[in-house]
PDB file of N, CA and C in Angstrom:
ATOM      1  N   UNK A   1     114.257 102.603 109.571  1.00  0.00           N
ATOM      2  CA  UNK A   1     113.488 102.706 108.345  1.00  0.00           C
ATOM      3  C   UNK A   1     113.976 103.843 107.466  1.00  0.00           C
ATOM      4  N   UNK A   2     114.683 104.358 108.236  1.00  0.00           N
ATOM      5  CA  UNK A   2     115.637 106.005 107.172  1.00  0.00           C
ATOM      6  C   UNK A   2     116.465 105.345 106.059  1.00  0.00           C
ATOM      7  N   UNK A   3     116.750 104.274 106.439  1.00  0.00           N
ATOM      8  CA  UNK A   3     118.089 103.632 105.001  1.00  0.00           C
ATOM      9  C   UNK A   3     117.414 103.869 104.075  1.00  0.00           C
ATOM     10  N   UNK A   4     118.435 104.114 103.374  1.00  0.00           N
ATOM     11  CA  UNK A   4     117.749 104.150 101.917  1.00  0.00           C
ATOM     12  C   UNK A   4     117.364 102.803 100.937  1.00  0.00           C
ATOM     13  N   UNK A   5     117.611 102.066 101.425  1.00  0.00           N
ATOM     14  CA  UNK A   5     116.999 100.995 101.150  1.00  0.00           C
ATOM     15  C   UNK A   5     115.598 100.666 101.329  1.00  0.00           C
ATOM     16  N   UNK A   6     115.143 100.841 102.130  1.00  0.00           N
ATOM     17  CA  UNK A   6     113.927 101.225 102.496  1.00  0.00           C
ATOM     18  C   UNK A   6     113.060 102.179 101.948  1.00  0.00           C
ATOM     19  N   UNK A   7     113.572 103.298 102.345  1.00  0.00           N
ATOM     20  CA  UNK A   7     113.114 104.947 101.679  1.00  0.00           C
ATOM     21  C   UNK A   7     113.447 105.236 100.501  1.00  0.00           C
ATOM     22  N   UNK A   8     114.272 105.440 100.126  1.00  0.00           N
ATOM     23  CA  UNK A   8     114.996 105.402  98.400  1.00  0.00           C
ATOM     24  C   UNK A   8     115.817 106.461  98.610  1.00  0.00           C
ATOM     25  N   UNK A   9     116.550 107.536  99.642  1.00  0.00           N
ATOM     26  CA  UNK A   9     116.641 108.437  99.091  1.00  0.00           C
ATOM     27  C   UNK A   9     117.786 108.544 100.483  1.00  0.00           C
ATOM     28  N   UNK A  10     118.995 108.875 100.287  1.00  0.00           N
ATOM     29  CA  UNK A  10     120.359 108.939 101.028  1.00  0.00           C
ATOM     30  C   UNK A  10     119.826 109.745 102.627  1.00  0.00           C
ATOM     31  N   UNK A  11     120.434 109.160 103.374  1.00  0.00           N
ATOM     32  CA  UNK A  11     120.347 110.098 104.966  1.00  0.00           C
ATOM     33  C   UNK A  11     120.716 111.662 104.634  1.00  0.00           C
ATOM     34  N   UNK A  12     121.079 111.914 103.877  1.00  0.00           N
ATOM     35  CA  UNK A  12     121.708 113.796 103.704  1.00  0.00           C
ATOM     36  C   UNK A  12     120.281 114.175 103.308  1.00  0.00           C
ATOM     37  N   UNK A  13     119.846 113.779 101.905  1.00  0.00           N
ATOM     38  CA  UNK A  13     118.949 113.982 101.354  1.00  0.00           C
ATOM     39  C   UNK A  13     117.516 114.259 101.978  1.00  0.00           C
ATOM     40  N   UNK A  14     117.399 113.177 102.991  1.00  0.00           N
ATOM     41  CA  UNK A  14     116.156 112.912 103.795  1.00  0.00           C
ATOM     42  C   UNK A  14     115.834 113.945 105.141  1.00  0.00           C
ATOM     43  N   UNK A  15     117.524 114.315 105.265  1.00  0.00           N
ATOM     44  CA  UNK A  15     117.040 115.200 106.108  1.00  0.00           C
ATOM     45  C   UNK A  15     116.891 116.604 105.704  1.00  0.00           C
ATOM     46  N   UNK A  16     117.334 116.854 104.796  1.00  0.00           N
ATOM     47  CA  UNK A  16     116.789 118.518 103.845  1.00  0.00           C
ATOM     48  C   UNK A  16     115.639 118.581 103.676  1.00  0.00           C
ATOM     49  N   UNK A  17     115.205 117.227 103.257  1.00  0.00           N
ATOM     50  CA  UNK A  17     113.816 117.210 102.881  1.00  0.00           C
ATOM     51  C   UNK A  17     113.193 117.238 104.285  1.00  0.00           C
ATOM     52  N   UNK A  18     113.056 116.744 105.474  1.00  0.00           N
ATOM     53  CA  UNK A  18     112.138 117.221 106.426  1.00  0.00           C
ATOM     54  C   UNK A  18     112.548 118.128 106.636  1.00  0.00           C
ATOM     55  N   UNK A  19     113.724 119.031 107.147  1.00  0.00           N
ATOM     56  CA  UNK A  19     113.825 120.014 107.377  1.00  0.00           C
ATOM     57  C   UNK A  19     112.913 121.204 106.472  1.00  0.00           C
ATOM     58  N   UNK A  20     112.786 120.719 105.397  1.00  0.00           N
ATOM     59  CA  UNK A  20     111.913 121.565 104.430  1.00  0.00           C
ATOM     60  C   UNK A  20     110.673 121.278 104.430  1.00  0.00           C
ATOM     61  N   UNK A  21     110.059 119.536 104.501  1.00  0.00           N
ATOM     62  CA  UNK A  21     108.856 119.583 104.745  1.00  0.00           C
ATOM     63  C   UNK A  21     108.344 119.844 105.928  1.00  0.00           C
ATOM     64  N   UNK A  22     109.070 120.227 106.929  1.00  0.00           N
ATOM     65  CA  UNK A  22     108.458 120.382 108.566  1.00  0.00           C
ATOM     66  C   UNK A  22     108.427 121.144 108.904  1.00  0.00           C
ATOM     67  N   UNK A  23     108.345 122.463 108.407  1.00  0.00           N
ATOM     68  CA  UNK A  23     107.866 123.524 108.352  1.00  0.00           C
ATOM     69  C   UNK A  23     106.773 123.988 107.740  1.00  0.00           C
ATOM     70  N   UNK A  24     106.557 123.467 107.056  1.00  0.00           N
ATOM     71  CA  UNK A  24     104.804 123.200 106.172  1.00  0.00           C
ATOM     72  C   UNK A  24     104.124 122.485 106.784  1.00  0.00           C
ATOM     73  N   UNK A  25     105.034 121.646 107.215  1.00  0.00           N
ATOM     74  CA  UNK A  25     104.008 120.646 107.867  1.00  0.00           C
ATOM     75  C   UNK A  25     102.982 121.266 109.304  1.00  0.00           C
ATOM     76  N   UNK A  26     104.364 121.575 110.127  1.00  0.00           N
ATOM     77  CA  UNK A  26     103.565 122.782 111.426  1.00  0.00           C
ATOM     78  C   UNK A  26     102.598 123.905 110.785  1.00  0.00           C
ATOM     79  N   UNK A  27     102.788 124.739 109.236  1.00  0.00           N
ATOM     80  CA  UNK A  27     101.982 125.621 109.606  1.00  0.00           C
ATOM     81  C   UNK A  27     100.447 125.394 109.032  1.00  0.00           C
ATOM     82  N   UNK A  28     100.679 124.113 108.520  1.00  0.00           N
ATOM     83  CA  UNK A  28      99.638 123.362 108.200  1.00  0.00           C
ATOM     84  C   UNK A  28      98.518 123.102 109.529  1.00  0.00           C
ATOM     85  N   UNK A  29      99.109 122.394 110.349  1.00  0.00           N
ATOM     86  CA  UNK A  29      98.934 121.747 111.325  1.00  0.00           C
ATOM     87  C   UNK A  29      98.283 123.109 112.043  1.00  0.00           C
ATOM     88  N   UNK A  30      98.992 123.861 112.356  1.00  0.00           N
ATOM     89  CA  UNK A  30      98.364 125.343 113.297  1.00  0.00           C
ATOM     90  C   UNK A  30      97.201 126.004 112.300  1.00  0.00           C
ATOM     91  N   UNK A  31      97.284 125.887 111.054  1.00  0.00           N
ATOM     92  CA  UNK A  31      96.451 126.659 110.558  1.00  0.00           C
ATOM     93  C   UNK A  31      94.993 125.749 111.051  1.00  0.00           C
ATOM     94  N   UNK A  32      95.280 124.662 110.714  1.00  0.00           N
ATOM     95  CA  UNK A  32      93.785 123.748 111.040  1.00  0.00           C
ATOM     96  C   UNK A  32      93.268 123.769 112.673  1.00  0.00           C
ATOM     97  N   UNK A  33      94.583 123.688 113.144  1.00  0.00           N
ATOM     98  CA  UNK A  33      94.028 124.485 114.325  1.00  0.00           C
ATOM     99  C   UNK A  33      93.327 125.440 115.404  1.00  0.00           C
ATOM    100  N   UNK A  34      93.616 126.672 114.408  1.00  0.00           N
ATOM    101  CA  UNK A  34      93.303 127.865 114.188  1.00  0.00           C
ATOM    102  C   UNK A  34      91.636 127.940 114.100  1.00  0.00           C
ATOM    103  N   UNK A  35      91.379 127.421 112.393  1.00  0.00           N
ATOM    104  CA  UNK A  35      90.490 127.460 112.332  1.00  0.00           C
ATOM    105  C   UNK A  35      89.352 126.330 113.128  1.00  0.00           C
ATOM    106  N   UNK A  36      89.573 125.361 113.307  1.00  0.00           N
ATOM    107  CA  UNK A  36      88.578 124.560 114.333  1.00  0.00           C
ATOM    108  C   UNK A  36      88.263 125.403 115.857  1.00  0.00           C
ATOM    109  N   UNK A  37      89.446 126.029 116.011  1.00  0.00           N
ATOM    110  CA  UNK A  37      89.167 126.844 117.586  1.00  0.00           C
ATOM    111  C   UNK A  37      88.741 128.006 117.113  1.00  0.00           C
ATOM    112  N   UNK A  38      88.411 128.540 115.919  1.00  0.00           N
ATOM    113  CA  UNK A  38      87.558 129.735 115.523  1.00  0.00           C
ATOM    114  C   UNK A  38      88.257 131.297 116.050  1.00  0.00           C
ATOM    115  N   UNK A  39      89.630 130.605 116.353  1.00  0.00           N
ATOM    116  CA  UNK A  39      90.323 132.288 116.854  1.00  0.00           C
ATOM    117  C   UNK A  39      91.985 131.684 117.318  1.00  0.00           C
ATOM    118  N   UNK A  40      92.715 132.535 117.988  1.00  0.00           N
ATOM    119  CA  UNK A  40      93.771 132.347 118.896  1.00  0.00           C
ATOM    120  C   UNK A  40      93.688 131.085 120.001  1.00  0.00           C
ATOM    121  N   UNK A  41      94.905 130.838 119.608  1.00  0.00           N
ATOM    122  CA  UNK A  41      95.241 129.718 120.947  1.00  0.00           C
ATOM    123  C   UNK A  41      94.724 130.142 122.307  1.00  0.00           C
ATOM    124  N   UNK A  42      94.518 129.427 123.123  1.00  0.00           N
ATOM    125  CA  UNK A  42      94.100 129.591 123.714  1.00  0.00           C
ATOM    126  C   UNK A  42      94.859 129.368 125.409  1.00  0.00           C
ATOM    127  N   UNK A  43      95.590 127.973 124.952  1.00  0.00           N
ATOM    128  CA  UNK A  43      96.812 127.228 126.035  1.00  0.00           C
ATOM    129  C   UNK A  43      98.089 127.926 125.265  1.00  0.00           C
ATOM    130  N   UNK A  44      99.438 127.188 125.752  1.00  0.00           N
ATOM    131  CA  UNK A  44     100.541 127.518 125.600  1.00  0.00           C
ATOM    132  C   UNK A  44     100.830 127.075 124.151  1.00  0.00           C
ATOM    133  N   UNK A  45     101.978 127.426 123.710  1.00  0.00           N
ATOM    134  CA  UNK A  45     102.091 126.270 122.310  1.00  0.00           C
ATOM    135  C   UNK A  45     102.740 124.823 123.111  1.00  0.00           C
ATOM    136  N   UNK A  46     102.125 123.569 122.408  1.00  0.00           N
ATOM    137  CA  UNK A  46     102.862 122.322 123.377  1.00  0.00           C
ATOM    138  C   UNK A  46     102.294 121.829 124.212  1.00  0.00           C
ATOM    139  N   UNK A  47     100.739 122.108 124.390  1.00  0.00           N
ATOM    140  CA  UNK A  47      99.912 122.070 125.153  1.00  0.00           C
ATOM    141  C   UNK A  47      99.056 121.036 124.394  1.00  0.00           C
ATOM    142  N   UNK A  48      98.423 120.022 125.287  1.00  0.00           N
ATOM    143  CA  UNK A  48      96.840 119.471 124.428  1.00  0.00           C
ATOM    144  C   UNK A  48      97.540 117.982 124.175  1.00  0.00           C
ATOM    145  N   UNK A  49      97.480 117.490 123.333  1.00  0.00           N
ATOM    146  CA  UNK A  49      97.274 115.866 123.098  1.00  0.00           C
ATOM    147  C   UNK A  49      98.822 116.024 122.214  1.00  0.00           C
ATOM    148  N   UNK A  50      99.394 114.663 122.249  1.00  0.00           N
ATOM    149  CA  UNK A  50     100.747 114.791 121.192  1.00  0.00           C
ATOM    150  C   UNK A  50     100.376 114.015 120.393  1.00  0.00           C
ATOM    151  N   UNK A  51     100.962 114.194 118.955  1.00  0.00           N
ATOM    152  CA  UNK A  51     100.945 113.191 117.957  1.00  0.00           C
ATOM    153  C   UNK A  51     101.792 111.735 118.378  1.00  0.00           C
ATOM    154  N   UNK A  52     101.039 110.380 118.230  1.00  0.00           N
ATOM    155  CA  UNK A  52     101.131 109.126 118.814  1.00  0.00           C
ATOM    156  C   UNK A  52     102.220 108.979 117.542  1.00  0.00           C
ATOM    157  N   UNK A  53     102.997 109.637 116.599  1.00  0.00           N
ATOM    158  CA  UNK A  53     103.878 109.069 115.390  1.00  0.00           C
ATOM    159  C   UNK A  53     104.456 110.826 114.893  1.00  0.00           C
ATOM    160  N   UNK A  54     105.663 111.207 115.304  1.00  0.00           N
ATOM    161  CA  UNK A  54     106.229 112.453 115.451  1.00  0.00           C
ATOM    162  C   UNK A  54     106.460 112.792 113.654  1.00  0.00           C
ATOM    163  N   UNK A  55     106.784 113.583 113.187  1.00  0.00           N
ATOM    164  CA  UNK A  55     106.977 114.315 112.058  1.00  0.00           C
ATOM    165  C   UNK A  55     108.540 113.706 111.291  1.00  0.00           C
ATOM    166  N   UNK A  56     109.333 113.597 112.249  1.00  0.00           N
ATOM    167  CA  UNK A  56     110.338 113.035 111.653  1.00  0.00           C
ATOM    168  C   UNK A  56     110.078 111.321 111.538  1.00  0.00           C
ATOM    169  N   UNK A  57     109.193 110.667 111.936  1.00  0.00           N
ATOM    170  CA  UNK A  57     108.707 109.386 112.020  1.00  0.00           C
ATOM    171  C   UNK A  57     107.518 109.164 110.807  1.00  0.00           C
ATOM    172  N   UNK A  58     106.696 110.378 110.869  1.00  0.00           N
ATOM    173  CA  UNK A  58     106.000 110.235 109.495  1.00  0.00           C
ATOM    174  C   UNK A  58     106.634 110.245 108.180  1.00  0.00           C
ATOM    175  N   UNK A  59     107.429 111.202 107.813  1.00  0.00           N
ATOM    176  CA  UNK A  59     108.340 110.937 106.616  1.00  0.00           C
ATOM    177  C   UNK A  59     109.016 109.851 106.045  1.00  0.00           C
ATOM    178  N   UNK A  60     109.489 109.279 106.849  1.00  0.00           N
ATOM    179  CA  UNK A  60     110.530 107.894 106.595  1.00  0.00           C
ATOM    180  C   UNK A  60     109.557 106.816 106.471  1.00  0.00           C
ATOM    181  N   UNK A  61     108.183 106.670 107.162  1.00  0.00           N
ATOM    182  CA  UNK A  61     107.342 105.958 107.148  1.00  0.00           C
ATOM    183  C   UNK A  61     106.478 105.710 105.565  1.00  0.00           C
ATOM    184  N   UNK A  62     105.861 107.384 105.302  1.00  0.00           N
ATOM    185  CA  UNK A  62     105.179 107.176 104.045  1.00  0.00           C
ATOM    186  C   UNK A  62     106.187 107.226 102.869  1.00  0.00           C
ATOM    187  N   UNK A  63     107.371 107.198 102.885  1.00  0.00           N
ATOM    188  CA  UNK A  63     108.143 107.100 101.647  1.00  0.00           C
ATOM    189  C   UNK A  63     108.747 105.579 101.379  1.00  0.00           C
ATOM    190  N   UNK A  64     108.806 105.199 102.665  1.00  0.00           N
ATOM    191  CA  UNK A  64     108.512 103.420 102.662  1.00  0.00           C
ATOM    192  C   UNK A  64     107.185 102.974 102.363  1.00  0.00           C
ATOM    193  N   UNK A  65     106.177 103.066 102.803  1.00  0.00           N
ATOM    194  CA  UNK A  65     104.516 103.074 101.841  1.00  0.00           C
ATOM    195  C   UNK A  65     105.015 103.412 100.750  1.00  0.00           C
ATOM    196  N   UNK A  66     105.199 104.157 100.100  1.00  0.00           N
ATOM    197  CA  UNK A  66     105.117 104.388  98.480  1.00  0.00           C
ATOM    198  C   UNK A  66     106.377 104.070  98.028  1.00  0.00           C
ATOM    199  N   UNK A  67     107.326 103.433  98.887  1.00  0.00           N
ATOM    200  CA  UNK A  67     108.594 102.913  97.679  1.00  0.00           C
ATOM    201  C   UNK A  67     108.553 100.963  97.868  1.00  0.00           C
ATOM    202  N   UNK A  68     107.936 100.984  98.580  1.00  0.00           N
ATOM    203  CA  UNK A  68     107.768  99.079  98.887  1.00  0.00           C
ATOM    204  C   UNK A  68     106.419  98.831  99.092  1.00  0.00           C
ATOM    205  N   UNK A  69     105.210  99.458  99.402  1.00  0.00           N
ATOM    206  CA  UNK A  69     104.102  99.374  99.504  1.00  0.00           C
ATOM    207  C   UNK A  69     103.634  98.622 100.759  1.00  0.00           C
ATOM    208  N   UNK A  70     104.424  98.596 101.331  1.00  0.00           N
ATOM    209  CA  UNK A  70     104.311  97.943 103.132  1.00  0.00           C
ATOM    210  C   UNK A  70     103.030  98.476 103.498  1.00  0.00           C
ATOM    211  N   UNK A  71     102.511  97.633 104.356  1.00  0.00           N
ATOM    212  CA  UNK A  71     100.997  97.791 104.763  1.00  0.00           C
ATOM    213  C   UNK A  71     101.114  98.366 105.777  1.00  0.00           C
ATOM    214  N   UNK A  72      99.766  99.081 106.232  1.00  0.00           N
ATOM    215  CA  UNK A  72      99.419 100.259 107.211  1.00  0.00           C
ATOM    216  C   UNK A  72     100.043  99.663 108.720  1.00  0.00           C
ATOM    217  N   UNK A  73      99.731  97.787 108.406  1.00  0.00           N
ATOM    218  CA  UNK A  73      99.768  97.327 110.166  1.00  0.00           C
ATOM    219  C   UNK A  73     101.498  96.907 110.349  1.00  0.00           C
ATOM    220  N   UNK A  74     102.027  96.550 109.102  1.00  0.00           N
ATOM    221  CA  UNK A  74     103.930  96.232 109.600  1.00  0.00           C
ATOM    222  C   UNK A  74     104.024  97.819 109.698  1.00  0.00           C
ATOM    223  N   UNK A  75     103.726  99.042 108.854  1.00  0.00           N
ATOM    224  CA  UNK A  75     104.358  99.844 109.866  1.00  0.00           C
ATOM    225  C   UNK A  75     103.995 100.500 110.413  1.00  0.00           C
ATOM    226  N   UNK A  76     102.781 100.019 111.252  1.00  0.00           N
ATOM    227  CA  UNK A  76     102.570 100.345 112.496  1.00  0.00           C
ATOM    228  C   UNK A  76     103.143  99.428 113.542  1.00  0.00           C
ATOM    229  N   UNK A  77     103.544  98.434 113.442  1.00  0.00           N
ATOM    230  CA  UNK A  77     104.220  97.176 114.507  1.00  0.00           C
ATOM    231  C   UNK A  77     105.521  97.819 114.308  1.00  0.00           C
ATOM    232  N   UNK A  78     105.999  98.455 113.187  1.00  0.00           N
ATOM    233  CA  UNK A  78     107.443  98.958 113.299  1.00  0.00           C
ATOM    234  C   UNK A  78     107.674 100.303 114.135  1.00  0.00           C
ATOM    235  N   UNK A  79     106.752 100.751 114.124  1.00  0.00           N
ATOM    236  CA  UNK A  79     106.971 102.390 114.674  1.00  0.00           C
ATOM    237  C   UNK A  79     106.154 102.185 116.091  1.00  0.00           C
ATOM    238  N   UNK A  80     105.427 101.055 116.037  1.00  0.00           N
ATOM    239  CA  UNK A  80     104.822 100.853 117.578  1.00  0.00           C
ATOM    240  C   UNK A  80     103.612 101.998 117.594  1.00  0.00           C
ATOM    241  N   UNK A  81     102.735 101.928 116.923  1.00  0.00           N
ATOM    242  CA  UNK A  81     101.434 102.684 116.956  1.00  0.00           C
ATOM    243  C   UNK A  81     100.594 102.004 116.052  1.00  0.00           C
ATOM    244  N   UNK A  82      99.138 102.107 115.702  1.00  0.00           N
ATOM    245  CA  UNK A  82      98.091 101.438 115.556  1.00  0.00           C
ATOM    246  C   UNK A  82      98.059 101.854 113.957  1.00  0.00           C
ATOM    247  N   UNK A  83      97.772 100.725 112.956  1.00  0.00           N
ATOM    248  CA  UNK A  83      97.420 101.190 111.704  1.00  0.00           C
ATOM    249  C   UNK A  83      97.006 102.566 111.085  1.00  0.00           C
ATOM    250  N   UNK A  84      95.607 103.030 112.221  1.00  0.00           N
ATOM    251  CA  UNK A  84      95.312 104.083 111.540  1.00  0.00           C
ATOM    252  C   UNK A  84      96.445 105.050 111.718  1.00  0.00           C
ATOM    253  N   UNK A  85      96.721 105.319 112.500  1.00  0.00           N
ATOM    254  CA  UNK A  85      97.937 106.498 113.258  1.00  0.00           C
ATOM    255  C   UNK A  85      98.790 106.180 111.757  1.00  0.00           C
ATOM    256  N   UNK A  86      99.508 105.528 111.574  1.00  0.00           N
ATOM    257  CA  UNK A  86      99.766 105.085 110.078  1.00  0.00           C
ATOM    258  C   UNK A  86      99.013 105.671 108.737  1.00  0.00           C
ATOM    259  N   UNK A  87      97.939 104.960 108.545  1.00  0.00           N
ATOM    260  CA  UNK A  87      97.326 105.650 107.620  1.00  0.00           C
ATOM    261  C   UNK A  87      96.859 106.766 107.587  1.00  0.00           C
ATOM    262  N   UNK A  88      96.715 108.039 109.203  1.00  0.00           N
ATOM    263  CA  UNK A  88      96.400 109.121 108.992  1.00  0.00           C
ATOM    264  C   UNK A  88      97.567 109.998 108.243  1.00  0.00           C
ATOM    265  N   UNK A  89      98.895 109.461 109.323  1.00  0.00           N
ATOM    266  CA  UNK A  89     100.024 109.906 108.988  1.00  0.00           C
ATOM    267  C   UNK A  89     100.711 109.987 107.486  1.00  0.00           C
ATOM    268  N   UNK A  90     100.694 108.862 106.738  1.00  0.00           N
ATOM    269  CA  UNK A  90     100.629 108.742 105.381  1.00  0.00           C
ATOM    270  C   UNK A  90      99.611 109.353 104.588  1.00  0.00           C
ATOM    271  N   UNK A  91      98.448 109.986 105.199  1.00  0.00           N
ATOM    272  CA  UNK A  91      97.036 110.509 104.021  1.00  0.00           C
ATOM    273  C   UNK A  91      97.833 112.013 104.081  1.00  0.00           C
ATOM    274  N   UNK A  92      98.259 111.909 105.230  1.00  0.00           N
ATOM    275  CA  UNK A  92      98.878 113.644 105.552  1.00  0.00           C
ATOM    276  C   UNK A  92     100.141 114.154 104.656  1.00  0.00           C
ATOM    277  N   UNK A  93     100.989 113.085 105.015  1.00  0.00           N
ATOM    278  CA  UNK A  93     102.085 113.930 104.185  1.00  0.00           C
ATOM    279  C   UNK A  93     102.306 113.608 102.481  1.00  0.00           C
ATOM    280  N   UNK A  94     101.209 112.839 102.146  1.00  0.00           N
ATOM    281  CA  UNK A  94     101.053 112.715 100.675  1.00  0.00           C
ATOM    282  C   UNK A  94     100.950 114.076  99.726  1.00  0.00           C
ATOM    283  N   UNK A  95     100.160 114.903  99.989  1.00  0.00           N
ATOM    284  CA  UNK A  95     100.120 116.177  99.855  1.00  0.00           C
ATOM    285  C   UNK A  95     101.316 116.800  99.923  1.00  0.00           C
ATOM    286  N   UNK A  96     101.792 116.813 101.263  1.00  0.00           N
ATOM    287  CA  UNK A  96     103.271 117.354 101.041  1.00  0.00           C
ATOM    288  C   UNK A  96     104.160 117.091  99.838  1.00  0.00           C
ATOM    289  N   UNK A  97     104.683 115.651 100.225  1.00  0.00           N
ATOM    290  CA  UNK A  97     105.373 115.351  99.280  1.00  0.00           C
ATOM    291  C   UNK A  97     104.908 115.635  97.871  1.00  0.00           C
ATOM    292  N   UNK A  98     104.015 115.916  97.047  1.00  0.00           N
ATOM    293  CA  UNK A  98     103.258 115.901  96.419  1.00  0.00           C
ATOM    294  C   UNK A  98     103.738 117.428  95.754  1.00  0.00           C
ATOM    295  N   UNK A  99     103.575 118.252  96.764  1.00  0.00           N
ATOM    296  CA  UNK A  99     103.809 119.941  96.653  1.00  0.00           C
ATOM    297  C   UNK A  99     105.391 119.777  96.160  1.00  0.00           C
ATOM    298  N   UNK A 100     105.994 118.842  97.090  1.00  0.00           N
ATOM    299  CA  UNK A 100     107.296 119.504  96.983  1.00  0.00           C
ATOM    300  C   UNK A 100     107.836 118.343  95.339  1.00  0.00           C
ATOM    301  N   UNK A 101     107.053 118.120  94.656  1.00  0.00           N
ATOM    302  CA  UNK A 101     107.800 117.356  93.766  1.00  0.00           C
ATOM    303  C   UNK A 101     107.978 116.115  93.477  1.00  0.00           C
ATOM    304  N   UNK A 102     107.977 115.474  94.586  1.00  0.00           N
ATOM    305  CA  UNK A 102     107.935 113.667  94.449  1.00  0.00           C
ATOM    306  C   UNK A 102     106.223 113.216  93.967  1.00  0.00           C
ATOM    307  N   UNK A 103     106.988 112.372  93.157  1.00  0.00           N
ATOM    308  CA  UNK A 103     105.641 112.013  92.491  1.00  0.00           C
ATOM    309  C   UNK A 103     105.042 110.869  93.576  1.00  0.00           C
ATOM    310  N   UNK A 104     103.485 111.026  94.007  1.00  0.00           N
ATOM    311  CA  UNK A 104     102.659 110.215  94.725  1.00  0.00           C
ATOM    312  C   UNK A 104     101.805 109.333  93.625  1.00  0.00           C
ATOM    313  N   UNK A 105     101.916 108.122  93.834  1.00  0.00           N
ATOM    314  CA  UNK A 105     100.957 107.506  92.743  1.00  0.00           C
ATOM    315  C   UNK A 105      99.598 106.981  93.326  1.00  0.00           C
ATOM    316  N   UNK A 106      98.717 107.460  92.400  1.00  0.00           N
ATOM    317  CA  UNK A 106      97.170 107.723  93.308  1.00  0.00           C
ATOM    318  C   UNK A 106      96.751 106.113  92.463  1.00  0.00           C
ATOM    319  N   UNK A 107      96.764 105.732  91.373  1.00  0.00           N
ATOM    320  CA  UNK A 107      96.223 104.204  90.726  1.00  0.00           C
ATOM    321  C   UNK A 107      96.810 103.467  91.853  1.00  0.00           C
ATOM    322  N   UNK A 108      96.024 102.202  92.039  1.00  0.00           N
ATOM    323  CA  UNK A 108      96.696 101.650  93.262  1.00  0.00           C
ATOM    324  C   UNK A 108      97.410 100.376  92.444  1.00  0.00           C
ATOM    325  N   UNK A 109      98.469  99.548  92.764  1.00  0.00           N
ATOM    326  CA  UNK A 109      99.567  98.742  91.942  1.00  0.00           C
ATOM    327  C   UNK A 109     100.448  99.714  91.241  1.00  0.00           C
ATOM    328  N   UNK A 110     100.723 100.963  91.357  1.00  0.00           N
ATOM    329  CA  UNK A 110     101.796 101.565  90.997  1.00  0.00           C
ATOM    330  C   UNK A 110     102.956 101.783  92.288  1.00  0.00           C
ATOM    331  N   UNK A 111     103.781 101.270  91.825  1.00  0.00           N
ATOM    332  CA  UNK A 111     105.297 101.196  93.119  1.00  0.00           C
ATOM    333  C   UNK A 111     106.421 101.912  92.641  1.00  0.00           C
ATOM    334  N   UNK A 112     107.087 102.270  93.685  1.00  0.00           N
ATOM    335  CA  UNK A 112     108.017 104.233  92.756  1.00  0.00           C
ATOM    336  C   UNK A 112     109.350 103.085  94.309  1.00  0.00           C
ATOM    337  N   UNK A 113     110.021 102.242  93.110  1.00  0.00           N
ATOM    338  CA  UNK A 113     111.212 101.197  93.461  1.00  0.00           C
ATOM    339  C   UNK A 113     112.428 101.915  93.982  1.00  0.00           C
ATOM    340  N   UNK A 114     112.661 102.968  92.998  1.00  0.00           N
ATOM    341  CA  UNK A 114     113.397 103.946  93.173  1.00  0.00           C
ATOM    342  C   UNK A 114     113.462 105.122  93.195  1.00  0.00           C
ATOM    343  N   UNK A 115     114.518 106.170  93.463  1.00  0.00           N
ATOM    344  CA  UNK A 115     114.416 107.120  92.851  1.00  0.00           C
ATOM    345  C   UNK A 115     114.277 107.328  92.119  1.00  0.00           C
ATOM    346  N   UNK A 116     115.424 106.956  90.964  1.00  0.00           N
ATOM    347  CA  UNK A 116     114.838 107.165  89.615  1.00  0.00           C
ATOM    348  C   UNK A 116     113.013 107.138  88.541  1.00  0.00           C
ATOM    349  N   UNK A 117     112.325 106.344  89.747  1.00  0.00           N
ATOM    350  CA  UNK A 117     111.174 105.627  89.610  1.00  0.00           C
ATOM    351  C   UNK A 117     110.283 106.716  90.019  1.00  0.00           C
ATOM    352  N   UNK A 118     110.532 107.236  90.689  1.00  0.00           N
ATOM    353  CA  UNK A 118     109.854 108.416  91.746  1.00  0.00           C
ATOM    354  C   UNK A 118     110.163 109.890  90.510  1.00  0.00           C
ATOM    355  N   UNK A 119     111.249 110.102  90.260  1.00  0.00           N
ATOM    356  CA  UNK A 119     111.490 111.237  89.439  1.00  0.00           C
ATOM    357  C   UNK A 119     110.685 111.096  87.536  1.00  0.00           C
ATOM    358  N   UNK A 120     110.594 109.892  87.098  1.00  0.00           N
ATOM    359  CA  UNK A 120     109.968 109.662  86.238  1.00  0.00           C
ATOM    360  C   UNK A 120     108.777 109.459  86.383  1.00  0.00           C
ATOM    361  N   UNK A 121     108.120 108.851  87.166  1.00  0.00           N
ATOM    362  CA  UNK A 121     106.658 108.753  87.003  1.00  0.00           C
ATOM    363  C   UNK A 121     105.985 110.370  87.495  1.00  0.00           C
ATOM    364  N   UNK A 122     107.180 111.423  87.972  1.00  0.00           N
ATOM    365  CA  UNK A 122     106.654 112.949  88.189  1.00  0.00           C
ATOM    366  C   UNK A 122     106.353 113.269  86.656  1.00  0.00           C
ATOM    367  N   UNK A 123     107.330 112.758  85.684  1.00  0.00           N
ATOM    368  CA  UNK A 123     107.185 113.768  84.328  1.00  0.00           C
ATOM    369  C   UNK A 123     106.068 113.622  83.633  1.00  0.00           C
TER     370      UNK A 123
END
């Protein structure tokens, strides 16, 4: 699902970009952590429940949602996890992407085909 055919956006490209969003993404993730446990960890880091759809699997996923509009359940049959795991994963890194510049389109029937599509509907 990384082609850019799919995603819109070259294998070089895609991986700068997680490399850049996945670091926000963790301190995101620990901060909410943090605060639900009301203090310091408590186990090891790596400890506790794993995400059922990994970080480099969420990216390629919601940029296919918003460049073809594929539904929550093909890619969840594609990545082999359950719709929602899908739609949590996509509610999550919308924001991200969002921060870092790519335009997210919140009207629903708006589709970002391309890049070019994605960089204009930001302006």
């Amino acid at each position: 699902m990384s082609h850019p055919a799919f995603c819109g956006i070259s294998g070089p490209h895609l991986g700068e970009l997680a490399a850049e969003l996945g670091a926000r993404w963790e301190a995101r993730c620990e901060s909410a952590r943090h605060e639900r446990r009301g203090g310091v960890r408590l186990r090891e880091a790596g400890d506790g429940p794993k995400y059922g759809l990994v970080f480099v699997d969420r990216l390629p996923a919601t940029l296919v949602h918003l460049r073809t509009g594929l539904t929550y359940e093909a890619l969840g049959v594609i990545y082999e996890v359950g719709s929602s795991t899908i739609s949590r994963a996509i509610c999550e890194e919308r924001p991200l992407l969002a921060a870092r510049g790519f335009a997210v389109p919140d009207p629903p029937g708006v589709r970002l085909r391309t890049i070019e599509d994605v960089f204009a509907y930001a302006e």
